[in-house]
Protein backbone atom coordinates (compact mmCIF):
# COMPACT_ATOMS: atom_id res chain seq x y z
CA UNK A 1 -18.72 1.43 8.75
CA UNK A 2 -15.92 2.12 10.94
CA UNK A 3 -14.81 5.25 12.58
CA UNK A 4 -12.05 7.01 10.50
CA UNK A 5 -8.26 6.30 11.17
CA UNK A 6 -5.99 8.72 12.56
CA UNK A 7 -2.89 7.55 11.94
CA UNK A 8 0.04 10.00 13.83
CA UNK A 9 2.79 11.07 11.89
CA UNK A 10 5.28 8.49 14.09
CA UNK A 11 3.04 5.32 13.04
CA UNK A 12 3.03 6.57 9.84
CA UNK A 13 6.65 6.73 8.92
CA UNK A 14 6.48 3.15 10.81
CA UNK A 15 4.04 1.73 8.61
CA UNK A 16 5.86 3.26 5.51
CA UNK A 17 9.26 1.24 6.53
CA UNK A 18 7.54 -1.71 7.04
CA UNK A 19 6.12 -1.72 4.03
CA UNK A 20 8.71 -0.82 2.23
CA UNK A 21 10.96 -3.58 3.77
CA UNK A 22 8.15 -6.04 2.81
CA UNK A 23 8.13 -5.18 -1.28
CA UNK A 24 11.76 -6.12 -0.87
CA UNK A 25 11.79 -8.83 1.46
CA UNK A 26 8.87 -10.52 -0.44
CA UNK A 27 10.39 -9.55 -3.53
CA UNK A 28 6.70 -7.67 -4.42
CA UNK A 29 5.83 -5.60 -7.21
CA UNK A 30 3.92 -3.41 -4.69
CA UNK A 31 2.31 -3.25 -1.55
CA UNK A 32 -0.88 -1.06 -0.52
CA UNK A 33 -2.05 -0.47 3.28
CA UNK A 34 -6.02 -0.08 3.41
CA UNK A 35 -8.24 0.66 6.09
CA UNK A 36 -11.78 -1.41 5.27
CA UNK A 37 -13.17 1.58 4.33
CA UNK A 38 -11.47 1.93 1.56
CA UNK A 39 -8.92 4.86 2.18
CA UNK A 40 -5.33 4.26 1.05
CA UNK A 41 -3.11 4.64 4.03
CA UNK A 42 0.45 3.79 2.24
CA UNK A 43 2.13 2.41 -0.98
CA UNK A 44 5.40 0.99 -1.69
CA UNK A 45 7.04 -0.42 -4.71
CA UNK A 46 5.74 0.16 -8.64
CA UNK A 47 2.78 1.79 -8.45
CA UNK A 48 2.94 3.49 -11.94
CA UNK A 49 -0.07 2.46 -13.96
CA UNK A 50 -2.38 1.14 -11.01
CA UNK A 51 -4.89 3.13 -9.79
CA UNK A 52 -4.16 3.33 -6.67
CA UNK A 53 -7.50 5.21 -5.48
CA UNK A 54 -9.95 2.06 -7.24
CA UNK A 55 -7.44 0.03 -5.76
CA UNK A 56 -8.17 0.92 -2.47
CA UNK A 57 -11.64 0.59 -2.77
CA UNK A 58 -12.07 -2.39 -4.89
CA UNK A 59 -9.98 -4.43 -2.18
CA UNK A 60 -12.11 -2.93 0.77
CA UNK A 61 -15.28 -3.63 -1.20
CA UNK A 62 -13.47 -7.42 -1.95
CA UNK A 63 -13.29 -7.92 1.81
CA UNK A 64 -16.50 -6.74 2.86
CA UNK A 65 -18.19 -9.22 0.41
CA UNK A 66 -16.10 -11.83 1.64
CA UNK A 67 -16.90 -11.35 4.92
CA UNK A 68 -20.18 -11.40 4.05
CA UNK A 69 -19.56 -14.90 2.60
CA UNK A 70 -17.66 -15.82 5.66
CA UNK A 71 -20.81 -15.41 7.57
CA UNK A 72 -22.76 -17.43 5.43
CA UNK A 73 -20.99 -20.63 6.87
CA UNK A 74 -20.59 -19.58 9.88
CA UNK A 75 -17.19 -18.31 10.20
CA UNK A 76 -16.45 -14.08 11.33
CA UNK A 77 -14.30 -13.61 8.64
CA UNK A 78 -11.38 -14.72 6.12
CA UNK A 79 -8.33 -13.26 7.46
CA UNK A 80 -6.45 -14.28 4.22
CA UNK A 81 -7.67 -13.73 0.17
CA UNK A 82 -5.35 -15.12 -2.62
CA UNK A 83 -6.61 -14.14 -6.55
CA UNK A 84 -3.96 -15.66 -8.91
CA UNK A 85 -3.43 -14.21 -12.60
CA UNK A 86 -1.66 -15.12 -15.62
CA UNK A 87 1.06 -12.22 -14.93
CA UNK A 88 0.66 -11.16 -11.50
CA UNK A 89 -1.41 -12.19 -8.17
CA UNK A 90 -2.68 -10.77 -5.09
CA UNK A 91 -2.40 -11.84 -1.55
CA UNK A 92 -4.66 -9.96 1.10
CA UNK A 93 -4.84 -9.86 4.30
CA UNK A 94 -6.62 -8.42 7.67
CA UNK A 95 -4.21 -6.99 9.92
CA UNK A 96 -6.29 -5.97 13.40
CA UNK A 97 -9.52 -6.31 12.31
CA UNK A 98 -9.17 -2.53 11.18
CA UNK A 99 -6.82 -2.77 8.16
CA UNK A 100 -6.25 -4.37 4.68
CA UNK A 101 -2.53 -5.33 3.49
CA UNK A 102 -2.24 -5.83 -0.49
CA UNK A 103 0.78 -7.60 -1.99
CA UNK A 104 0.76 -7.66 -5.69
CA UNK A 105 3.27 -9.90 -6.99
CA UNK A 106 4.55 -12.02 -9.95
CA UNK A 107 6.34 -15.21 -11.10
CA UNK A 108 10.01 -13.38 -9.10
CA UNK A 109 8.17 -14.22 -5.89
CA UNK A 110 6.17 -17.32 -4.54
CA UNK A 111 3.12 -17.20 -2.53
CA UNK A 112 5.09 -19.07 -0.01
CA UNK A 113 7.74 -16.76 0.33
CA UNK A 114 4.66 -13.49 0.60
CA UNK A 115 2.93 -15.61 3.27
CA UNK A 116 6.05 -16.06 5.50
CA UNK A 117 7.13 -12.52 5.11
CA UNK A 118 3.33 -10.93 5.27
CA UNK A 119 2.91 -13.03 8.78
CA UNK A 120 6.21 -11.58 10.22
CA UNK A 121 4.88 -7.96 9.06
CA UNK A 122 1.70 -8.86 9.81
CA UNK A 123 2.86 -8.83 13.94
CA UNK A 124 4.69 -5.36 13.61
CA UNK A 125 1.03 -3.49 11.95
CA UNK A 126 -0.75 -4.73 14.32
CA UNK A 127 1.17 -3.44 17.80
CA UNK A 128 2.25 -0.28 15.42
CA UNK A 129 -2.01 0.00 15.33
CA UNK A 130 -2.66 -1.30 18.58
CA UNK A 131 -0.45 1.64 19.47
CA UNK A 132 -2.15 4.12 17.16
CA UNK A 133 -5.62 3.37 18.98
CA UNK A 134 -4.12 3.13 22.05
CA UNK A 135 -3.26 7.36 21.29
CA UNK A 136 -6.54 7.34 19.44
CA UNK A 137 -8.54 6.64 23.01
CA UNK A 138 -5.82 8.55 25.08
CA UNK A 139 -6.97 12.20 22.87
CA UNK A 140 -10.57 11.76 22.71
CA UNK A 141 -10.76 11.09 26.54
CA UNK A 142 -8.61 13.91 27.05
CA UNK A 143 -11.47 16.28 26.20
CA UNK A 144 -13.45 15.58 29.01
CA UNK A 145 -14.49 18.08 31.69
CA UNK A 146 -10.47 19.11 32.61
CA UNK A 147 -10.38 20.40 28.17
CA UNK A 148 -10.25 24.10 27.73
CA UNK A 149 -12.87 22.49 25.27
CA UNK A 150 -15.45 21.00 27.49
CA UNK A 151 -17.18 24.63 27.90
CA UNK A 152 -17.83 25.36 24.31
CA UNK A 153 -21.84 24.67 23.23
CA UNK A 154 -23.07 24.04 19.53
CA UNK A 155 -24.68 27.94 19.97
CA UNK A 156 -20.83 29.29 20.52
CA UNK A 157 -19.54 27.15 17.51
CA UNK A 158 -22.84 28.51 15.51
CA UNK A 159 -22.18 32.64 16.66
CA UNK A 160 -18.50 32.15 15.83
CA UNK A 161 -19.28 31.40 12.37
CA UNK A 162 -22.36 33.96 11.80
């Protein structure tokens, strides 16, 4: 399981616009942003009747077995999943190794057209979360032995609540 995002309030409205720009550009129904453990990180588009939360999960849950699958001959993963429907289909993809981009569209769009577009989006998520760890790193190796921080023991943590 991987260590939980945290996902600055910057990145975020980053990853909202680009998102947003892809539901149009790929003329989407909707687009989700996953982390592979299953937490929604941002919608665009028609959401209304999806559950958003199972959504989330199911598609994490999708590319873990996958991956699982990958592994079976010999590859580290599928970076790419495509489930076609009668109505509408899904196109998913790994962006950084860390999160899960969901297109669900229908016959207004083409899977060519939501390939092209999800490739050039693809670039921008991953140096907007190459940033985001970047800052991740930066903060948790700021509390080293220069934190205000670095002093407190489990015991003072334990009094201050008693």
């Amino acid at each position: 399981m991987l260590p939980n995002l945290v996902l600055y309030e910057e990145e975020y409205k980053l990853v909202t616009e680009v998102i947003l720009r892809l539901v149009s550009e790929a003329n989407a129904k909707v687009v989700f942003l996953v982390d592979k453990n299953g937490q929604l990180i941002s919608s665009s588009g028609t959401t209304e009747g999806i559950d958003t939360t199972s959504l989330a999960s199911l598609t994490a849950g999708n590319i873990a077995a996958t991956g699982g699958l990958a592994k079976l001959i010999g590859e580290k993963e599928f970076t790419i999943l495509f489930h076609e429907g009668e109505k509408d289909n899904i196109h998913i993809s790994i962006i950084d190794h860390r999160v899960i981009l969901v297109v669900i569209f229908d016959e207004k769009s083409s899977l060519g057209l939501v390939r092209l577009r999800v490739k050039k989006v693809g670039i921008e998520l991953e140096r907007i979360f190459k940033n985001i760890n970047k800052k991740t790193k930066e903060a948790s190796s700021g509390l080293g032995v220069d934190s205000p921080f670095a002093e407190i023991t489990d015991d003072d943590i334990e009094n201050l609540f008693s």
